[in-house]
Protein backbone atom coordinates (compact mmCIF):
# COMPACT_ATOMS: atom_id res chain seq x y z
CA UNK A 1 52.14 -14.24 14.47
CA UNK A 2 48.46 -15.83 14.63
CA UNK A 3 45.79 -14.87 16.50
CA UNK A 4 45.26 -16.86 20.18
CA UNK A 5 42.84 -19.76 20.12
CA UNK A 6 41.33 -18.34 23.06
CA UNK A 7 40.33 -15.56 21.40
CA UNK A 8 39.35 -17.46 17.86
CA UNK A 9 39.45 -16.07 14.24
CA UNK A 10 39.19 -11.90 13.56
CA UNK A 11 36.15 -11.80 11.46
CA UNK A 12 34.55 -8.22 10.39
CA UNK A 13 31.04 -8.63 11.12
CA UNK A 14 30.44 -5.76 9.18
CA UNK A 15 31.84 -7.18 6.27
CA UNK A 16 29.86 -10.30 6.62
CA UNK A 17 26.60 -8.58 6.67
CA UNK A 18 27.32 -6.71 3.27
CA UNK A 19 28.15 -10.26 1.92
CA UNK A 20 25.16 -11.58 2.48
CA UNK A 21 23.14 -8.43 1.22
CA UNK A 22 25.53 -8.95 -2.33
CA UNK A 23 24.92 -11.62 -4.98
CA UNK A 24 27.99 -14.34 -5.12
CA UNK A 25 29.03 -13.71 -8.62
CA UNK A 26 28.26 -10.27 -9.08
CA UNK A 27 30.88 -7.99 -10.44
CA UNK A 28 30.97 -4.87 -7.51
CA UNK A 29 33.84 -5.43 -5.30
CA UNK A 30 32.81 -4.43 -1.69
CA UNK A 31 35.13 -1.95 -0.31
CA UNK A 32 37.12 -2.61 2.63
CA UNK A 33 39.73 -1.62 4.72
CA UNK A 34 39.95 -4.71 7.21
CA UNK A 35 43.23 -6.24 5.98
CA UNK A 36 43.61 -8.33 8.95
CA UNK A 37 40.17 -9.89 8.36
CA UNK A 38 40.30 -13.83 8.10
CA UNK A 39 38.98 -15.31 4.94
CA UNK A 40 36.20 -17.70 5.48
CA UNK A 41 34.60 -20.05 3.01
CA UNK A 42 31.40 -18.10 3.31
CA UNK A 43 33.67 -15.44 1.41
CA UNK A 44 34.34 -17.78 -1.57
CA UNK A 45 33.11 -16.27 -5.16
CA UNK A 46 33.05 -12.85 -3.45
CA UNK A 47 35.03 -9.73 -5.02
CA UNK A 48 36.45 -7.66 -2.45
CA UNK A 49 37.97 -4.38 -2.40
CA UNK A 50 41.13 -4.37 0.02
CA UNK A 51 42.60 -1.54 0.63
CA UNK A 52 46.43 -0.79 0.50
CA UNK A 53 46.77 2.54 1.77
CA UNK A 54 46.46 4.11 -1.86
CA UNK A 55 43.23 2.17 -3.89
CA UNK A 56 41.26 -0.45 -2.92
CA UNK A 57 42.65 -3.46 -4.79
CA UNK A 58 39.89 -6.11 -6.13
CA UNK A 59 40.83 -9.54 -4.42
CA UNK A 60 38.34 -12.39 -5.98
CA UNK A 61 38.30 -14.61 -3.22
CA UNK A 62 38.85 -18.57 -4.49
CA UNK A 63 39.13 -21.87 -2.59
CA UNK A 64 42.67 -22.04 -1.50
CA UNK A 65 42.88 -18.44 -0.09
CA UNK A 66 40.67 -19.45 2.87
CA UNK A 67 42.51 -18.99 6.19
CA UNK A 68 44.57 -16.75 5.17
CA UNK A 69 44.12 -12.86 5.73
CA UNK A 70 42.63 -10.59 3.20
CA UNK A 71 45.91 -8.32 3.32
CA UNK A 72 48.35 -11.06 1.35
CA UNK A 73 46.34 -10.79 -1.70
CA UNK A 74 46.96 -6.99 -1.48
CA UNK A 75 50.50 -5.29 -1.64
CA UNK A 76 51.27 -2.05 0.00
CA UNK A 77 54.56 -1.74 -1.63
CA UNK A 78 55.28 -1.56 -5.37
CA UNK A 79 58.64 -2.67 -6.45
CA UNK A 80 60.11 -0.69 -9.45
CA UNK A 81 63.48 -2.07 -9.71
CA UNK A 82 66.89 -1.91 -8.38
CA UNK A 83 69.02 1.13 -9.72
CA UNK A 84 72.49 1.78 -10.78
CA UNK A 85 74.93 0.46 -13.21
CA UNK A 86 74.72 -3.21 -13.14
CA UNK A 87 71.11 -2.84 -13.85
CA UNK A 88 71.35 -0.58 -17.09
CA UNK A 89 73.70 -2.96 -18.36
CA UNK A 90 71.33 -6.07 -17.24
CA UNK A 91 68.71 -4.19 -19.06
CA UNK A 92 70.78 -3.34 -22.39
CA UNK A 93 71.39 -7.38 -23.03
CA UNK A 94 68.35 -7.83 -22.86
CA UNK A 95 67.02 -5.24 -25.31
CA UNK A 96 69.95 -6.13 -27.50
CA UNK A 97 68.98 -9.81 -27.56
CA UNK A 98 65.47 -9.07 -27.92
CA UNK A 99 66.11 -7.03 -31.36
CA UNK A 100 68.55 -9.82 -32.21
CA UNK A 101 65.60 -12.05 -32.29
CA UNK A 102 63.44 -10.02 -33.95
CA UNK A 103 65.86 -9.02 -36.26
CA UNK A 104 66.63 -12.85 -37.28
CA UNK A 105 63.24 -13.89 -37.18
CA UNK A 106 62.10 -11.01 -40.03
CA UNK A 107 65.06 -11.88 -42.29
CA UNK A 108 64.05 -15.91 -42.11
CA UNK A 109 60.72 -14.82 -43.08
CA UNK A 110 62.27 -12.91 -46.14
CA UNK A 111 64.41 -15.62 -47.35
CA UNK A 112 62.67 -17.03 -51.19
CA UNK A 113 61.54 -20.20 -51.48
């Protein structure tokens, strides 16, 4: 849900200060934890440091991310993969087909001329 108009765009003036202090294309990501901050083009070139509740995750910030919030470009939840049987078997084809490949592709090599 977006923010009223009334009330206009969450910006971290904090944040904005220490941009301005930083070069644009420097390498140090400044560290935040403001995931609901807008992104504004003043941002643009910028490495930031968004935090998802475990490590700050470096979000270089390009043209098309502006007005959106600094938290979509940094996930809080990591998905490993769904368990059970299907899935071993899902995973078995493909390491089967994989070696298949690989398998094929060293005996072409092989083959005299």
């Amino acid at each position: 849900m977006s923010r009223s108009l009334k009330k206009g765009p969450y910006l971290n003036k904090k944040l904005l200060k220490k941009l301005a202090v930083v070069k644009k294309d420097s390498k140090t990501a400044l560290k935040t934890w403001d995931r609901a901050c807008l992104i504004t083009p003043d941002m643009i070139g910028y490495t930031i440091g968004v935090h998802n509740g475990k490590v700050h995750v470096p979000v270089f910030v390009a043209e098309d991310m502006v007005g959106h919030k600094l938290g979509e470009f940094s996930p809080t939840r990591k998905f490993v993969r769904h368990g059970g049987r299907m899935q071993k078997d899902m995973e078995q084809k493909v390491a089967t087909a994989a070696a298949a490949t690989k398998k094929a592709a060293t005996a072409e090599s092989q083959v005299p001329k």
